[in-house]
C-alpha atoms as a PDB file:
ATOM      1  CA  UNK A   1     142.975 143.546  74.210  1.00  0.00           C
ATOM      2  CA  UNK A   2     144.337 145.625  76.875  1.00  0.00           C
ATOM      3  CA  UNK A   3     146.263 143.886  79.933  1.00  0.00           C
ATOM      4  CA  UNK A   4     143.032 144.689  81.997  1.00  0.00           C
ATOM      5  CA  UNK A   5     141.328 142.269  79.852  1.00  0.00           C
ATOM      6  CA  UNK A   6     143.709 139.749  79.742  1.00  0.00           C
ATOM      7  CA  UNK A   7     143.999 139.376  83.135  1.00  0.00           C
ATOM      8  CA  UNK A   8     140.382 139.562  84.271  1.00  0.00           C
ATOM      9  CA  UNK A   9     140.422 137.163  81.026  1.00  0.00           C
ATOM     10  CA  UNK A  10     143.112 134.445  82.873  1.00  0.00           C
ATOM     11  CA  UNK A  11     140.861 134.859  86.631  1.00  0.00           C
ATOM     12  CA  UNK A  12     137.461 133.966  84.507  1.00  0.00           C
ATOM     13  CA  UNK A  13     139.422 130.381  82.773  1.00  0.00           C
ATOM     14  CA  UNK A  14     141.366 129.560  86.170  1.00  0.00           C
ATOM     15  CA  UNK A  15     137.745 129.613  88.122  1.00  0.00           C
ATOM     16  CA  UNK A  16     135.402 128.408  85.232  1.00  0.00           C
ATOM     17  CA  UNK A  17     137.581 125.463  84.088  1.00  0.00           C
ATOM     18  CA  UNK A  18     138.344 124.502  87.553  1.00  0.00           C
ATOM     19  CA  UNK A  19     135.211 122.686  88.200  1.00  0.00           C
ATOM     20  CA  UNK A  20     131.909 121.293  86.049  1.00  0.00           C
ATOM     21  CA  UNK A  21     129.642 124.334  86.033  1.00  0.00           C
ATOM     22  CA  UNK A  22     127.030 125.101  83.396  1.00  0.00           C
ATOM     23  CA  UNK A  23     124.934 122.033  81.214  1.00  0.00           C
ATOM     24  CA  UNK A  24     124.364 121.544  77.799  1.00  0.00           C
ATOM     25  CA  UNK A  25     122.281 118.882  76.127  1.00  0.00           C
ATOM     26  CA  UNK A  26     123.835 117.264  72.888  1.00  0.00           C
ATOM     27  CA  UNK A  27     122.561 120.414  70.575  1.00  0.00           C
ATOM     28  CA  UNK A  28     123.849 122.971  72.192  1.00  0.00           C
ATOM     29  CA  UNK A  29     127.253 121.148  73.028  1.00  0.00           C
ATOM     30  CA  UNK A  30     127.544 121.135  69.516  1.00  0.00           C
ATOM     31  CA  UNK A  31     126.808 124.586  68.786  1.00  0.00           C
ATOM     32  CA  UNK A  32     128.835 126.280  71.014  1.00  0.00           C
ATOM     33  CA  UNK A  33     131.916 123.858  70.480  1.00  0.00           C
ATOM     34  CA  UNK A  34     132.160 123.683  66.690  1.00  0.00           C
ATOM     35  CA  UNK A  35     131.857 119.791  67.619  1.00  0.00           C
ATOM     36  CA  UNK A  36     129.270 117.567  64.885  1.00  0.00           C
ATOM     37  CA  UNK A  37     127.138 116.195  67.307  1.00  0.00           C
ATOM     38  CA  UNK A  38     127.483 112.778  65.426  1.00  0.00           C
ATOM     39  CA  UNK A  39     131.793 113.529  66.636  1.00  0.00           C
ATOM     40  CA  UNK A  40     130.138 113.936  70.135  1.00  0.00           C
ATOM     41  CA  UNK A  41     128.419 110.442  70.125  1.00  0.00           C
ATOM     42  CA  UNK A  42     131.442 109.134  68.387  1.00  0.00           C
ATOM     43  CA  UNK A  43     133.883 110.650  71.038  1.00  0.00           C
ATOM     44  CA  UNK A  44     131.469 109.721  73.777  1.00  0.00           C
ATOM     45  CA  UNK A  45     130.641 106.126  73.113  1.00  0.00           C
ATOM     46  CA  UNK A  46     134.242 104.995  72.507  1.00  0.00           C
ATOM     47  CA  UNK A  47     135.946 106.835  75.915  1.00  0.00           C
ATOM     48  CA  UNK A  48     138.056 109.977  73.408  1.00  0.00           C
ATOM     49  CA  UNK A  49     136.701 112.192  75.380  1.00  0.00           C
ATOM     50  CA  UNK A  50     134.196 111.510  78.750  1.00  0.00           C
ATOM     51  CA  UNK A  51     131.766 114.981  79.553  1.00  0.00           C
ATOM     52  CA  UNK A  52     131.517 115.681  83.334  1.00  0.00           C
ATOM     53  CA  UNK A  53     127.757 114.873  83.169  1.00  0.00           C
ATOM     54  CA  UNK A  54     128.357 111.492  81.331  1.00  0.00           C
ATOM     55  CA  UNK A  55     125.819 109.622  83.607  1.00  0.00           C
ATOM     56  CA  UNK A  56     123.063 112.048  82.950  1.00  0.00           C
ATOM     57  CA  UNK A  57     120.120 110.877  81.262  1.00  0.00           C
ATOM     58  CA  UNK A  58     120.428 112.335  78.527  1.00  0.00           C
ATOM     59  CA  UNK A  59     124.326 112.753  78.411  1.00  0.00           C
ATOM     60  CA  UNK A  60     125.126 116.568  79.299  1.00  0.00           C
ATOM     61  CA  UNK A  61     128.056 118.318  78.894  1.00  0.00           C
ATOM     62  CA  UNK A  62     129.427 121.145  81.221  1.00  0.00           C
ATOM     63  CA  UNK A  63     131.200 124.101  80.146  1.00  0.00           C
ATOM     64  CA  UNK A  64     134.399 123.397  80.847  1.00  0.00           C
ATOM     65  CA  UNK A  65     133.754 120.241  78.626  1.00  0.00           C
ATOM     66  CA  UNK A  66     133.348 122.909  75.399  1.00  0.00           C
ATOM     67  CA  UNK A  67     136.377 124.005  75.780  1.00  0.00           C
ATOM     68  CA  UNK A  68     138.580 120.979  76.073  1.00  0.00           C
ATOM     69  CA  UNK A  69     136.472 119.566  73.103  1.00  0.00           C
ATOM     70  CA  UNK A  70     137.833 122.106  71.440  1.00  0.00           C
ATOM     71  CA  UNK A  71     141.277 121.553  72.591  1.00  0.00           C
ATOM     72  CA  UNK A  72     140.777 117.830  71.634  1.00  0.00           C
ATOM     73  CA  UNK A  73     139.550 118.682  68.116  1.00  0.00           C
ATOM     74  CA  UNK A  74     142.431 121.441  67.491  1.00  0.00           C
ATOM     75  CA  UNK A  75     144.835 118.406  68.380  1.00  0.00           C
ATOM     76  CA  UNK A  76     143.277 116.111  65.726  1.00  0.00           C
ATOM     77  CA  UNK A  77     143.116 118.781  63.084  1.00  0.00           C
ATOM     78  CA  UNK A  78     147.064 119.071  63.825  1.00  0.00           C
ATOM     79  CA  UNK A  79     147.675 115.609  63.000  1.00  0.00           C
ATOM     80  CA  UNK A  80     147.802 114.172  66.646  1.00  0.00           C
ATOM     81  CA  UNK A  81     146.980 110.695  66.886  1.00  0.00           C
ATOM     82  CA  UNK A  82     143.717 110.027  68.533  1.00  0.00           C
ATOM     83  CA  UNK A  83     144.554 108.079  71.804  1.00  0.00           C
ATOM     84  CA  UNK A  84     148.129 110.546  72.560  1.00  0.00           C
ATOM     85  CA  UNK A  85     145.540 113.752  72.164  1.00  0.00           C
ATOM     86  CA  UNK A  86     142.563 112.289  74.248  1.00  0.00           C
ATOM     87  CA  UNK A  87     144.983 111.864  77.092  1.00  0.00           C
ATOM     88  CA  UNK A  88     146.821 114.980  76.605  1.00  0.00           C
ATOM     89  CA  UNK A  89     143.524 116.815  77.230  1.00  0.00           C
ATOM     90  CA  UNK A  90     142.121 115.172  79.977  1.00  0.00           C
ATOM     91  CA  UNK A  91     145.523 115.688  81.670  1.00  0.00           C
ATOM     92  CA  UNK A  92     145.113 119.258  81.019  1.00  0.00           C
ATOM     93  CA  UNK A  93     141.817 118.880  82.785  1.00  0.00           C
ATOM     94  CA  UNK A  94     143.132 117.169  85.787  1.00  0.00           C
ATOM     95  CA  UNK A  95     146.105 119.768  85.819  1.00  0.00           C
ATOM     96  CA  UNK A  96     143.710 122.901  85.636  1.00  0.00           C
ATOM     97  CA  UNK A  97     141.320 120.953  88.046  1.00  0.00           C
ATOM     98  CA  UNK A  98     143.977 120.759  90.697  1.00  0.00           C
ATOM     99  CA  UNK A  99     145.164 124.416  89.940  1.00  0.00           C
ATOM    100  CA  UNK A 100     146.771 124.795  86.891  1.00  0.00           C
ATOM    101  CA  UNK A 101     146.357 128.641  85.396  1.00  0.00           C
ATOM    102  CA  UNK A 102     146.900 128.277  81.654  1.00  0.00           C
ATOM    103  CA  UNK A 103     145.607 130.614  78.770  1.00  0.00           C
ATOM    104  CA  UNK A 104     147.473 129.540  75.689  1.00  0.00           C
ATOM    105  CA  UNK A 105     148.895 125.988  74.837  1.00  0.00           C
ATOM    106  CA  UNK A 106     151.221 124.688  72.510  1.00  0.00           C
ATOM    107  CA  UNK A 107     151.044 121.713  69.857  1.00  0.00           C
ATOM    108  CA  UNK A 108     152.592 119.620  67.388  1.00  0.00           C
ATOM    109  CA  UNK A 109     151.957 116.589  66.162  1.00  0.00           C
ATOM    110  CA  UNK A 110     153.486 114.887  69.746  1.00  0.00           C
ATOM    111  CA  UNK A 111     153.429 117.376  72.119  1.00  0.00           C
ATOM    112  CA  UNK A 112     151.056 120.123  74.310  1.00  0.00           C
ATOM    113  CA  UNK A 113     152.711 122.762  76.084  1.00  0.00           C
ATOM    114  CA  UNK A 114     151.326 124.696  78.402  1.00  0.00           C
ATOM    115  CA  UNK A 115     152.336 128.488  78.048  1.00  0.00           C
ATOM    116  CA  UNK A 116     156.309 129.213  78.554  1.00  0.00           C
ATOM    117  CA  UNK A 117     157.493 125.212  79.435  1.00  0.00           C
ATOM    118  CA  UNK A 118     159.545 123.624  77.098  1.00  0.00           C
ATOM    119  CA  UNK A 119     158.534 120.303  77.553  1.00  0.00           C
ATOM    120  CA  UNK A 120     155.637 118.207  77.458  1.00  0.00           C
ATOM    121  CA  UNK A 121     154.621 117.370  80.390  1.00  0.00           C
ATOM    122  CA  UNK A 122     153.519 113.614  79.689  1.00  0.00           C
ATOM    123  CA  UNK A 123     155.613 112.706  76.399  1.00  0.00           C
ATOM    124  CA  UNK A 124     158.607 114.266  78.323  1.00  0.00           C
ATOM    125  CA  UNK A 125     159.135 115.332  74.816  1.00  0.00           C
ATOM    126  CA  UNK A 126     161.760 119.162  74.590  1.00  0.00           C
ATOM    127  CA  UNK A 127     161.239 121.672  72.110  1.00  0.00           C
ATOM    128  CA  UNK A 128     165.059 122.774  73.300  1.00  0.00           C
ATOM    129  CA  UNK A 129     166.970 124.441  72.264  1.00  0.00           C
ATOM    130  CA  UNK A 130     164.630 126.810  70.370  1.00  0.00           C
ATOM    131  CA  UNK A 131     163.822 129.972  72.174  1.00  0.00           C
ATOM    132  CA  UNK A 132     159.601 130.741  70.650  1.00  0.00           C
ATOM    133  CA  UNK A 133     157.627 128.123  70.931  1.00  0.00           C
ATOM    134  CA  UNK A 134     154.999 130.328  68.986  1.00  0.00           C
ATOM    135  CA  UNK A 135     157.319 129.911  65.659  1.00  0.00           C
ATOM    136  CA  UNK A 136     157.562 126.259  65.895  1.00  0.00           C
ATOM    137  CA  UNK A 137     153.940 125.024  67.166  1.00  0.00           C
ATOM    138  CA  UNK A 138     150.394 125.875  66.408  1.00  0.00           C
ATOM    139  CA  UNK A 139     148.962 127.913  69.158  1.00  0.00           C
ATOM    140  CA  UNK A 140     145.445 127.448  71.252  1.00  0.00           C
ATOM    141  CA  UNK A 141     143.756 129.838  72.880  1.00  0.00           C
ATOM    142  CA  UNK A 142     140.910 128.699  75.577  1.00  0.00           C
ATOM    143  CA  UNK A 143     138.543 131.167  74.725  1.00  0.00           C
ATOM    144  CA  UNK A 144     138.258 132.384  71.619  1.00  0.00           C
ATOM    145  CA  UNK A 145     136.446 131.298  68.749  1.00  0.00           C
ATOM    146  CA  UNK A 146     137.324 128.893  65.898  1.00  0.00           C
ATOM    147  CA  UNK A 147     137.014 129.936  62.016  1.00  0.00           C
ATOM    148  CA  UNK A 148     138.515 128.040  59.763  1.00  0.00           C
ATOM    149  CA  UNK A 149     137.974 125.636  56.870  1.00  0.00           C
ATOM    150  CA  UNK A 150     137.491 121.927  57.353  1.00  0.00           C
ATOM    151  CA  UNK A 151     138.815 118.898  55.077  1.00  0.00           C
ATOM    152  CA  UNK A 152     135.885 119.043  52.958  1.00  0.00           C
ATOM    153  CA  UNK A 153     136.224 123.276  52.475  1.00  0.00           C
ATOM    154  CA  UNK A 154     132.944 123.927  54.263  1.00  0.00           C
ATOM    155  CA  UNK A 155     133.388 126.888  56.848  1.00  0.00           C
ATOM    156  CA  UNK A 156     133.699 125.636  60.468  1.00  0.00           C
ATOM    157  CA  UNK A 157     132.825 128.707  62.949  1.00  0.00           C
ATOM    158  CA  UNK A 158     131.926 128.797  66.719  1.00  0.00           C
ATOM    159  CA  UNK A 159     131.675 131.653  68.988  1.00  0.00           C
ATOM    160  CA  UNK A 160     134.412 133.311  71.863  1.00  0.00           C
ATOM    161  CA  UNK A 161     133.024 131.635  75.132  1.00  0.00           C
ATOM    162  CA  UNK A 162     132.932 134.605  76.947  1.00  0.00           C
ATOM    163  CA  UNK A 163     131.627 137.126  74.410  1.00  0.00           C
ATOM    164  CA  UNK A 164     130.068 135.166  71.806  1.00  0.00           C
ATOM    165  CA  UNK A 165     128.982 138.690  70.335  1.00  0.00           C
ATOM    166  CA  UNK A 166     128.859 142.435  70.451  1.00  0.00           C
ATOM    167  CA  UNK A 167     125.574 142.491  73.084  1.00  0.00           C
ATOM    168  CA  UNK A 168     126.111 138.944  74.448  1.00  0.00           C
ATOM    169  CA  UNK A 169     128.058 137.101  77.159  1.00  0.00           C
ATOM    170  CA  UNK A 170     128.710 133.650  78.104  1.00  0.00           C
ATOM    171  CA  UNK A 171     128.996 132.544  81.962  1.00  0.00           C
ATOM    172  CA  UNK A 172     128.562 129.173  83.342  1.00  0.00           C
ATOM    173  CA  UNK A 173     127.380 130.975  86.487  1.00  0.00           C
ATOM    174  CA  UNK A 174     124.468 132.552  84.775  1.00  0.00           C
ATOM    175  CA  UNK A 175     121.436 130.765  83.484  1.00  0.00           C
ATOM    176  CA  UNK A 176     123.282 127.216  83.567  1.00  0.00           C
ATOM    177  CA  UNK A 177     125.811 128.817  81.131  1.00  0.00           C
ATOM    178  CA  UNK A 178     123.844 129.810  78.062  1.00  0.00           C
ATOM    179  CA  UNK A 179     124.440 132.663  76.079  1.00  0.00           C
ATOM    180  CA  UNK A 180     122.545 135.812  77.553  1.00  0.00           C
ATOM    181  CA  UNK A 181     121.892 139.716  76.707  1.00  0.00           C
ATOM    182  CA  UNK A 182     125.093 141.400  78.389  1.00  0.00           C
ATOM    183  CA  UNK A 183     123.887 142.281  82.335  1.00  0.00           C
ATOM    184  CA  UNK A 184     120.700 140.725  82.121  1.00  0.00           C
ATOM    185  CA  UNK A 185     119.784 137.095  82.631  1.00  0.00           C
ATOM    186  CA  UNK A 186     117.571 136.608  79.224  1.00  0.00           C
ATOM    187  CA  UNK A 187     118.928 134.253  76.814  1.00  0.00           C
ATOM    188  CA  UNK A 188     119.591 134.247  73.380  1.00  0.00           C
ATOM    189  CA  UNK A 189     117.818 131.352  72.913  1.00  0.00           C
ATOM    190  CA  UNK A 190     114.482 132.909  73.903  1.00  0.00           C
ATOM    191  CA  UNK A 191     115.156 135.782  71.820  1.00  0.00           C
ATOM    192  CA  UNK A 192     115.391 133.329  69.162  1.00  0.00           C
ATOM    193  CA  UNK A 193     112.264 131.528  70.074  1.00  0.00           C
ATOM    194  CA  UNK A 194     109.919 134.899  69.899  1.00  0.00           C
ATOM    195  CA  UNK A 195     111.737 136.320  66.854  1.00  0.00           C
ATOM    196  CA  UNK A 196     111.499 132.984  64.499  1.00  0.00           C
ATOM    197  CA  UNK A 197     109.011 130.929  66.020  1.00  0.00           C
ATOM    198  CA  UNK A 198     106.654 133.171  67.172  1.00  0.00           C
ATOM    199  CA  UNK A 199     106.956 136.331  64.581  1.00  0.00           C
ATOM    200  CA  UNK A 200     107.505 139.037  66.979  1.00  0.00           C
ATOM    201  CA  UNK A 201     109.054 142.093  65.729  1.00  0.00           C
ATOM    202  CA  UNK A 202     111.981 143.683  67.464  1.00  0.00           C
ATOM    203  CA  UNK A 203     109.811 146.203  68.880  1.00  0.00           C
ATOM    204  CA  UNK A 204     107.755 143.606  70.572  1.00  0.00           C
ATOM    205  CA  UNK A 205     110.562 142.408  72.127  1.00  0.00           C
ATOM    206  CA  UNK A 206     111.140 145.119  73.742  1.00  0.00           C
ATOM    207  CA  UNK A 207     108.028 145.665  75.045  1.00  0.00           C
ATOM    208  CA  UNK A 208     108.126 142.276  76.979  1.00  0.00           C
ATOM    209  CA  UNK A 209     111.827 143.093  78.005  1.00  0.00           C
ATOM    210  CA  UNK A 210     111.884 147.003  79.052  1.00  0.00           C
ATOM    211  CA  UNK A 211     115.376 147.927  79.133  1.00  0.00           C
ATOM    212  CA  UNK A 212     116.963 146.201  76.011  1.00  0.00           C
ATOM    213  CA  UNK A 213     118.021 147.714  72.977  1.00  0.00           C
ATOM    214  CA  UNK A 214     117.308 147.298  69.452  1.00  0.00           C
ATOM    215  CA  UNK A 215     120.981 146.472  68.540  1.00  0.00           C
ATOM    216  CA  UNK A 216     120.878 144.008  71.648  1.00  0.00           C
ATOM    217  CA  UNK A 217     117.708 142.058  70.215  1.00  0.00           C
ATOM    218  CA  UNK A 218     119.097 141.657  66.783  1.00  0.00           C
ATOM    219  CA  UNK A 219     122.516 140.931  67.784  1.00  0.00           C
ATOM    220  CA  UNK A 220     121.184 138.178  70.174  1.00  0.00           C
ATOM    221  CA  UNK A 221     118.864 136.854  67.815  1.00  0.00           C
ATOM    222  CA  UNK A 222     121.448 136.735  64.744  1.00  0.00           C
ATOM    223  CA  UNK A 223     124.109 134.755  66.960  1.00  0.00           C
ATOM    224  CA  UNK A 224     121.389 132.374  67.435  1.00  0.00           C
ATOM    225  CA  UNK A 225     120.611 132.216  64.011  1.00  0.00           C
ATOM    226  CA  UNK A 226     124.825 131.463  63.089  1.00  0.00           C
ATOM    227  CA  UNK A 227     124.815 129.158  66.471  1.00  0.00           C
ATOM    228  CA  UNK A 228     122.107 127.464  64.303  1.00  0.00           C
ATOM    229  CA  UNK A 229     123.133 127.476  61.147  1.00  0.00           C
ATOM    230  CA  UNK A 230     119.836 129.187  59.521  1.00  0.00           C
ATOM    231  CA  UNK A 231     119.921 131.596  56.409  1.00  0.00           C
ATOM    232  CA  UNK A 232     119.170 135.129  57.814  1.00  0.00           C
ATOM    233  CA  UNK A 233     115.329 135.531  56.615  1.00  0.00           C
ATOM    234  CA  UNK A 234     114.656 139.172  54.839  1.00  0.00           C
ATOM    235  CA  UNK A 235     111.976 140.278  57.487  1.00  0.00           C
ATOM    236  CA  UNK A 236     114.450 139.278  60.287  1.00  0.00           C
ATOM    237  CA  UNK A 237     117.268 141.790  58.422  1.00  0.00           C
ATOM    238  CA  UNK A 238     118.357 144.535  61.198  1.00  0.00           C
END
């Protein structure tokens, strides 16, 4: 990634996590999170984590809210105790909501550091005096996406939240913050609808949506398909 991109990158987190923006039902909290949507009751109905749309009916979820679900779940996985990591991220959210810029954090067990500080901001807890924090503590990045193995060896995946894939982009200024077809406004999800539910080939795809290219369609409708968690069917193949 070249500095370019890191920095356009840092302005995208410091104005999308700033405020809710984007809404997700339940389903598609859960896809784009890596979060079991039975977690996301769990979390819900016992205060470990409250989504900036709580009092919707149904319960929505904003963008921002995937990403600190993620932070919360990275936490847990590290062996944080449940109530020390629920308030760790929903200081992070107050911090970043008042103007906190932050890309990477920081954890052990006890603490969450935000980028080059060397000490926790709540615990009060030092990591001095070691000089890399990235030797010592796990490292979190907002964006990018999670692959890795849970406790019971089944492969947990969920996509970067900007660029979910090669011919897709994520912004919860577009289309309430669902995936979409890079510089258009059509997403994924209705590629997904007219490719499996309806039968269309990719060719009449693109005959509804002049403009879009084959590798676009299948690449839209394949991250749908892994958002999903369906077997790739032999007539959908690219």
């Amino acid at each position: 990634m070249t500095a370019s991109d890191v920095n356009e990158r840092q302005k995208f987190i410091a104005i999308a996590l700033r405020r809710a923006r984007g809404q997700y039902n339940m389903t598609r909290t859960s896809q784009l999170s890596g979060i079991p949507n039975s977690t996301l009751y769990e979390w819900s109905r016992n205060g470990v984590y409250t989504a900036d749309f709580h009092d919707n009916v149904p319960k929505s979820w904003s963008y921002r809210d995937l990403v600190f679900l993620r932070l919360l779940a990275f936490l847990r996985q590290g062996g944080m105790d449940r109530h020390p990591a629920s308030e760790k991220v929903q200081d992070l959210k107050s911090q970043i909501s008042n103007g906190l810029e932050v890309q990477f954090l920081y954890a052990d067990r006890h603490s969450l550091i935000y980028e080059d500080e060397r000490i926790d901001r709540r615990s009060g807890h030092s990591i001095l005096p070691f000089e890399s924090i990235s030797d010592l503590f796990r490292t979190f990045n907002l964006l990018e996406p999670i692959e890795e193995l849970s406790r019971n060896h089944d492969q947990l995946w969920a996509p970067d939240l900007r660029n979910p894939s090669s011919h897709t982009r994520i912004s919860p200024f577009v289309m309430a913050g669902d995936p979409c077809i890079t510089e258009t406004r059509i997403p994924t999800s209705s590629i997904h609808a007219l490719r499996s539910e309806r039968g269309l080939e990719v060719e009449e795809i693109i005959e509804l949506f002049p403009g879009l290219s084959r590798a676009s369609v299948v690449d839209a409708h394949q991250l749908e398909q892994r958002l999903r968690r369906e077997r790739p069917l032999d007539r959908f193949a690219a």
